[in-house]
Protein backbone atom coordinates (compact mmCIF):
# COMPACT_ATOMS: atom_id res chain seq x y z
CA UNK A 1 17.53 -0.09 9.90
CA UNK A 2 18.16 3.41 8.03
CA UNK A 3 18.18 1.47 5.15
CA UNK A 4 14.60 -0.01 5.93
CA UNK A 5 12.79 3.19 6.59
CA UNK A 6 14.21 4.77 4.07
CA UNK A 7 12.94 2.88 1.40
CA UNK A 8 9.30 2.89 3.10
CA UNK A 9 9.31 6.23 3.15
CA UNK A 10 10.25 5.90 -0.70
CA UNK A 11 6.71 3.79 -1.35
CA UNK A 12 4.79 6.18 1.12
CA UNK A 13 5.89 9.26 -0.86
CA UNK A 14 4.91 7.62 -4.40
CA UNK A 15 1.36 6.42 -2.55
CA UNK A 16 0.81 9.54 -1.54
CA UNK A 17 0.99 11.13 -5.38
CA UNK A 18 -1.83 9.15 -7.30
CA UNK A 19 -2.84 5.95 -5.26
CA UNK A 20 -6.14 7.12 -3.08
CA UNK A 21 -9.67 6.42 -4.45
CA UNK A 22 -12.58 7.95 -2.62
CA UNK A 23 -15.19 5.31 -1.11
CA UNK A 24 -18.61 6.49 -2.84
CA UNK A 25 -20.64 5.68 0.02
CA UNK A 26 -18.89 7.73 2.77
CA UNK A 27 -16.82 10.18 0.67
CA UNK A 28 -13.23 8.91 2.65
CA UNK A 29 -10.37 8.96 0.62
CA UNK A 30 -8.41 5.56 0.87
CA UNK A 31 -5.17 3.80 -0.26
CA UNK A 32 -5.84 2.26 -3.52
CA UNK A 33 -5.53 -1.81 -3.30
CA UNK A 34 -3.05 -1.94 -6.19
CA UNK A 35 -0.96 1.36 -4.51
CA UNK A 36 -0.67 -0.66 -1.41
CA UNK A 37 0.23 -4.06 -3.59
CA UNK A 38 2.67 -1.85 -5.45
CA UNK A 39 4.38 -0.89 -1.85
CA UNK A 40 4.25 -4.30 -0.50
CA UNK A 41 6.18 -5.35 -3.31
CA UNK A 42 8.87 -2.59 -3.47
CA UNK A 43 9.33 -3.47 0.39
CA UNK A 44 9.16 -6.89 0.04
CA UNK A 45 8.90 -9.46 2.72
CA UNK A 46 10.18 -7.32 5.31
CA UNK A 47 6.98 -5.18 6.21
CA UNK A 48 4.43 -7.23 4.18
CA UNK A 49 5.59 -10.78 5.57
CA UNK A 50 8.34 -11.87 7.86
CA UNK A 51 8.07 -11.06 11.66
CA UNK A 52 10.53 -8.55 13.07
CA UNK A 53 13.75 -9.61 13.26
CA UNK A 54 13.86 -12.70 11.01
CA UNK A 55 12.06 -16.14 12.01
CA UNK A 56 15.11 -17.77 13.03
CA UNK A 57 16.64 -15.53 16.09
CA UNK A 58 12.76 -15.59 17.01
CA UNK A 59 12.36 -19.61 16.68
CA UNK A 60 15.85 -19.42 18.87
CA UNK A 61 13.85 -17.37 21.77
CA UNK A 62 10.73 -19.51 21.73
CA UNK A 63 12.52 -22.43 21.98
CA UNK A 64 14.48 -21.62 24.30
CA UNK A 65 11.74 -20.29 26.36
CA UNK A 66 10.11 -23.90 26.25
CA UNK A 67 7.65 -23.09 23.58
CA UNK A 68 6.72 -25.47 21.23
CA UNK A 69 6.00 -25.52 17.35
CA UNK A 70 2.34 -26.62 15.56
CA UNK A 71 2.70 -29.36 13.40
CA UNK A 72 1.54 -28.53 9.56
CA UNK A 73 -2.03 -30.06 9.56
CA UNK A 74 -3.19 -28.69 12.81
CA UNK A 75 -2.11 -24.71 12.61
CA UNK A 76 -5.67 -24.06 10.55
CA UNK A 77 -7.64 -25.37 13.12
CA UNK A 78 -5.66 -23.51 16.11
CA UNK A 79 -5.30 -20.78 14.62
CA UNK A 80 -9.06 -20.28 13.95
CA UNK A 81 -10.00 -21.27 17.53
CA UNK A 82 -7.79 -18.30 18.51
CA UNK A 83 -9.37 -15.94 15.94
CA UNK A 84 -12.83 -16.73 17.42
CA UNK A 85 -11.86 -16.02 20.32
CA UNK A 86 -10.38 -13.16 20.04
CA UNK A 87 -13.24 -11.68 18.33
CA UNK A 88 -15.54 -12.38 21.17
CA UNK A 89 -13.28 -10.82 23.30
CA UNK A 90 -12.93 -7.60 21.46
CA UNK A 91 -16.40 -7.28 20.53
CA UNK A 92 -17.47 -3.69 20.83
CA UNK A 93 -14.18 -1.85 21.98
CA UNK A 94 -13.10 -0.33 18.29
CA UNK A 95 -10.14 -3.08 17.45
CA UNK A 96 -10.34 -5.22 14.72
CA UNK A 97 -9.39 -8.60 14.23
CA UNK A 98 -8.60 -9.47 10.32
CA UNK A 99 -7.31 -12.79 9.56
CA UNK A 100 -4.65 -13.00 6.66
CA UNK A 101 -3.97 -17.48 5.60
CA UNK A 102 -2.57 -18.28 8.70
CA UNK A 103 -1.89 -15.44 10.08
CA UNK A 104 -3.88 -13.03 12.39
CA UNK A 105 -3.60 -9.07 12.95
CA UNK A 106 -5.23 -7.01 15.48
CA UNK A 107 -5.75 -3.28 14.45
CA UNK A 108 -5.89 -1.31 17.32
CA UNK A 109 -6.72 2.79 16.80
CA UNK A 110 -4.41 4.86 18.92
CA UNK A 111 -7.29 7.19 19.96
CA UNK A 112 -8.87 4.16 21.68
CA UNK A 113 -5.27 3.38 23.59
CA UNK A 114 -3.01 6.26 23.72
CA UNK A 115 -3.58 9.86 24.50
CA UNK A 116 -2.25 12.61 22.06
CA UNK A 117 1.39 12.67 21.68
CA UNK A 118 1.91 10.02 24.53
CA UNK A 119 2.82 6.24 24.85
CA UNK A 120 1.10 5.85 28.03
CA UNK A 121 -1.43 3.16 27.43
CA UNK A 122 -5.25 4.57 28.89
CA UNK A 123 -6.66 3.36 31.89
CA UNK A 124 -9.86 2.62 30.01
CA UNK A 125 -8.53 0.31 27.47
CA UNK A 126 -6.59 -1.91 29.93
CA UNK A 127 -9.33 -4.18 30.52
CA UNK A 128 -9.32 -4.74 26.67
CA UNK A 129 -5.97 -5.42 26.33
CA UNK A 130 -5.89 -7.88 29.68
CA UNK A 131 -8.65 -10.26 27.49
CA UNK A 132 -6.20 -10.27 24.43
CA UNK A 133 -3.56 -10.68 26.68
CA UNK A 134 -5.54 -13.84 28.23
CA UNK A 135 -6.03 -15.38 25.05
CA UNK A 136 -2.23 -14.75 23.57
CA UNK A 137 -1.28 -16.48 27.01
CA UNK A 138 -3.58 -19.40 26.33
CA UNK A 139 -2.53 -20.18 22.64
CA UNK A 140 1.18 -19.53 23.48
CA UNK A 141 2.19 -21.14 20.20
CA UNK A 142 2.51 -17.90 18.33
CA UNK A 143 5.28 -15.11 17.26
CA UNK A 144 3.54 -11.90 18.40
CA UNK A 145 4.87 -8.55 16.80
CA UNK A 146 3.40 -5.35 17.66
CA UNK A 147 3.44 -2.36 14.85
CA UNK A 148 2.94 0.92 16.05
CA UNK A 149 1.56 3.83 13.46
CA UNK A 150 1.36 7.49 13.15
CA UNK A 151 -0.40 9.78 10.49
CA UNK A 152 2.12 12.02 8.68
CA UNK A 153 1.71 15.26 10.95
CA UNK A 154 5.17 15.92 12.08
CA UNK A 155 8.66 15.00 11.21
CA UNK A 156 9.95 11.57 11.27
CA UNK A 157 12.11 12.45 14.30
CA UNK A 158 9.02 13.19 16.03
CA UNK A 159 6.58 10.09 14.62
CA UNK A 160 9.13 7.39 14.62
CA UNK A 161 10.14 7.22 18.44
CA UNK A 162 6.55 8.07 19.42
CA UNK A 163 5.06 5.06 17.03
CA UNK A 164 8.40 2.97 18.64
CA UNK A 165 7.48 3.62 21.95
CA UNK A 166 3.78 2.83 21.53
CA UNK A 167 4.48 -0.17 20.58
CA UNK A 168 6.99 -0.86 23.27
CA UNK A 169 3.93 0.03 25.70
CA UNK A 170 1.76 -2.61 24.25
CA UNK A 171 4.01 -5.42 24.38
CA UNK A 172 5.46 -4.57 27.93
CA UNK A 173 2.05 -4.46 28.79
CA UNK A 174 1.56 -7.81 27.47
CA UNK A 175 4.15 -9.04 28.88
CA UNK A 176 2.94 -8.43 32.54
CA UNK A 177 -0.02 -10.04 31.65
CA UNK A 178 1.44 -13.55 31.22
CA UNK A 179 2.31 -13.39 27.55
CA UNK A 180 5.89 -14.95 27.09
CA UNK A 181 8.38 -11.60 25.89
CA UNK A 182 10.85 -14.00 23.91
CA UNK A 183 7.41 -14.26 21.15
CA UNK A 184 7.04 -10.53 20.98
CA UNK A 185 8.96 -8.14 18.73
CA UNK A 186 8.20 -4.55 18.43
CA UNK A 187 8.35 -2.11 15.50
CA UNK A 188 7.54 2.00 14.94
CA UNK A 189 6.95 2.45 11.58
CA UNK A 190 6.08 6.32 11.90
CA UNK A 191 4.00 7.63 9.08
CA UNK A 192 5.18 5.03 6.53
CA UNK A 193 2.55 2.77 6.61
CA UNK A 194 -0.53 4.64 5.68
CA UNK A 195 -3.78 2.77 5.15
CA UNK A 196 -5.99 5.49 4.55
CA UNK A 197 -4.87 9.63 3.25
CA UNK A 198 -3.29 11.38 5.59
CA UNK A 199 -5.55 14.39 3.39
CA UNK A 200 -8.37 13.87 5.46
CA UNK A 201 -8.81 13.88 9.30
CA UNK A 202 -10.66 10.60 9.24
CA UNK A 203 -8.03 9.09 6.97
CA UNK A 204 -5.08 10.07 9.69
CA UNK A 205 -7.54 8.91 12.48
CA UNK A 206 -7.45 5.07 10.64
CA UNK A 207 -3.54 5.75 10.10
CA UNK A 208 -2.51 6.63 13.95
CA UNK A 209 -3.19 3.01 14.97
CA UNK A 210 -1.16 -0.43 16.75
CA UNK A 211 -1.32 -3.55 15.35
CA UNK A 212 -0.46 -7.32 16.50
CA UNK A 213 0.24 -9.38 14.38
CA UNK A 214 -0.25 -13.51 15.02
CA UNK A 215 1.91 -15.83 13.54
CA UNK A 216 1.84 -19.70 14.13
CA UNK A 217 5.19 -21.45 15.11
CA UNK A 218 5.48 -23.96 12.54
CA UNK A 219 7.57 -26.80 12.75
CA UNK A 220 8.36 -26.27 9.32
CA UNK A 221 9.37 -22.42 10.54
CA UNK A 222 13.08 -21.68 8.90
C-alpha cells in the first residue's frame, strides 16, 4: 500500500510542475489531458484500470454472494440501460455520470455530500444517494468501488484517512440500502488524484470529490 501512494504522489508532484492549461472560456486552470495520460501510465493499471483489490478476490466475493456474471455480447446493452438510468436519477443534484467503454463512474463533489473536514454523509444528499443506491441494487451485476478525494490543503496524514473514511461512508451507506457489500471496495486516495489545480479555489472544489466506479462482471472476468 505505501508502495502505491507513494508513487502517486510521485505523478501528482510532476503534474503539479508544468501540466495545467487554463480553459479560455472560464479562466480555470485544469490538468492537461496528456499530464493526466502521462500519470495514468506511470501508475499503471492500478488507479487507471483494475478495481480495488484485484478482479479475482472480488469475482471470489460475488460469487460467492450468488451474483452472477454478463455474458460478452450482452454487457453493452446492460450496461447502457444502467447509465440511462442513472442519469435520470441524478438529474439536477451536482453528480456526474461519465461513461468510460464499459465501464461507468459517478463523480460526486464532496461539498454536495460531506461537510468540511467530516465523513458524515449530509442529510440533504441522502435522498440522492438512496436512487443510486436503487439502481446499483437493481443491476446487481456490477463490481462497485468507491474513490474518495481531497484537494492538497493539508498533510497526507490528514487527507488520506479523511478521503478513506469518506469513502467508507458512501459504501456503508450503500450497503444499507440493498446494494450487496461483497461488490464494493473502497479507496482514499488523498490529494493524489487531482483533476483540476489545486492553485485555484475552484480547481480544489472539482478535486475534493467521491467517485463510483461501475464495472460489469464478465464471464470472461480473470
Amino acid at each position: 500500500m505505501r508502495q502505491k501512494f507513494t508513487a502517486a504522489a510521485v505523478v501528482a508532484a510532476l503534474l503539479g510542475t508544468a501540466a495545467c492549461t487554463t480553459d479560455p472560456q472560464t479562466g480555470q486552470q485544469r490538468l492537461s489531458k496528456a499530464a493526466i495520460g502521462a500519470g495514468a501510465g506511470l501508475l499503471g493499471g492500478y488507479l487507471a484500470g483494475d478495481i480495488v483489490g484485484g478482479r479475482r478476490d472480488r469475482t471470489e466475493k460475488v460469487v460467492g454472494a450468488g451474483i452472477g456474471a454478463i455474458a460478452g455480447g450482452a454487457i453493452g446493452a446492460y450496461m447502457d440501460r444502467q447509465e440511462q438510468e442513472l442519469r435520470q436519477k441524478t438529474a439536477g443534484t451536482g453528480i456526474e455520470v461519465e461513461r468510460k467503454g464499459d465501464d461507468i463512474l459517478l463523480n460526486i463533489p464532496s461539498g454536495v455530500t460531506f461537510a468540511t473536514n467530516s465523513a458524515a454523509i449530509q442529510p440533504q444528499f441522502r435522498q440522492t444517494l438512496d436512487q443510486v443506491a436503487q439502481t446499483l441494487s437493481t443491476y446487481n451485476q456490477t463490481y462497485l468501488d468507491v474513490y474518495g478525494h481531497t484537494d492538497s490543503t493539508g498533510s497526507d496524514r490528514i487527507n488520506l484517512p479523511l478521503s478513506q473514511d469518506r469513502a467508507n461512508s458512501v459504501a456503508d451507506y450503500l450497503a444499507t440500502r440493498g446494494v450487496q457489500r461483497a461488490r464494493i471496495g473502497t479507496q482514499g486516495f488523498g490529494a493524489n488524484q487531482p483533476v483540476a489545480s489545486n492553485a485555484t479555489a475552484e480547481g480544489r472544489q472539482e478535486n475534493r470529490r467521491v467517485e463510483i466506479k461501475i464495472v460489469p462482471v464478465s464471464n470472461t472476468a480473470a
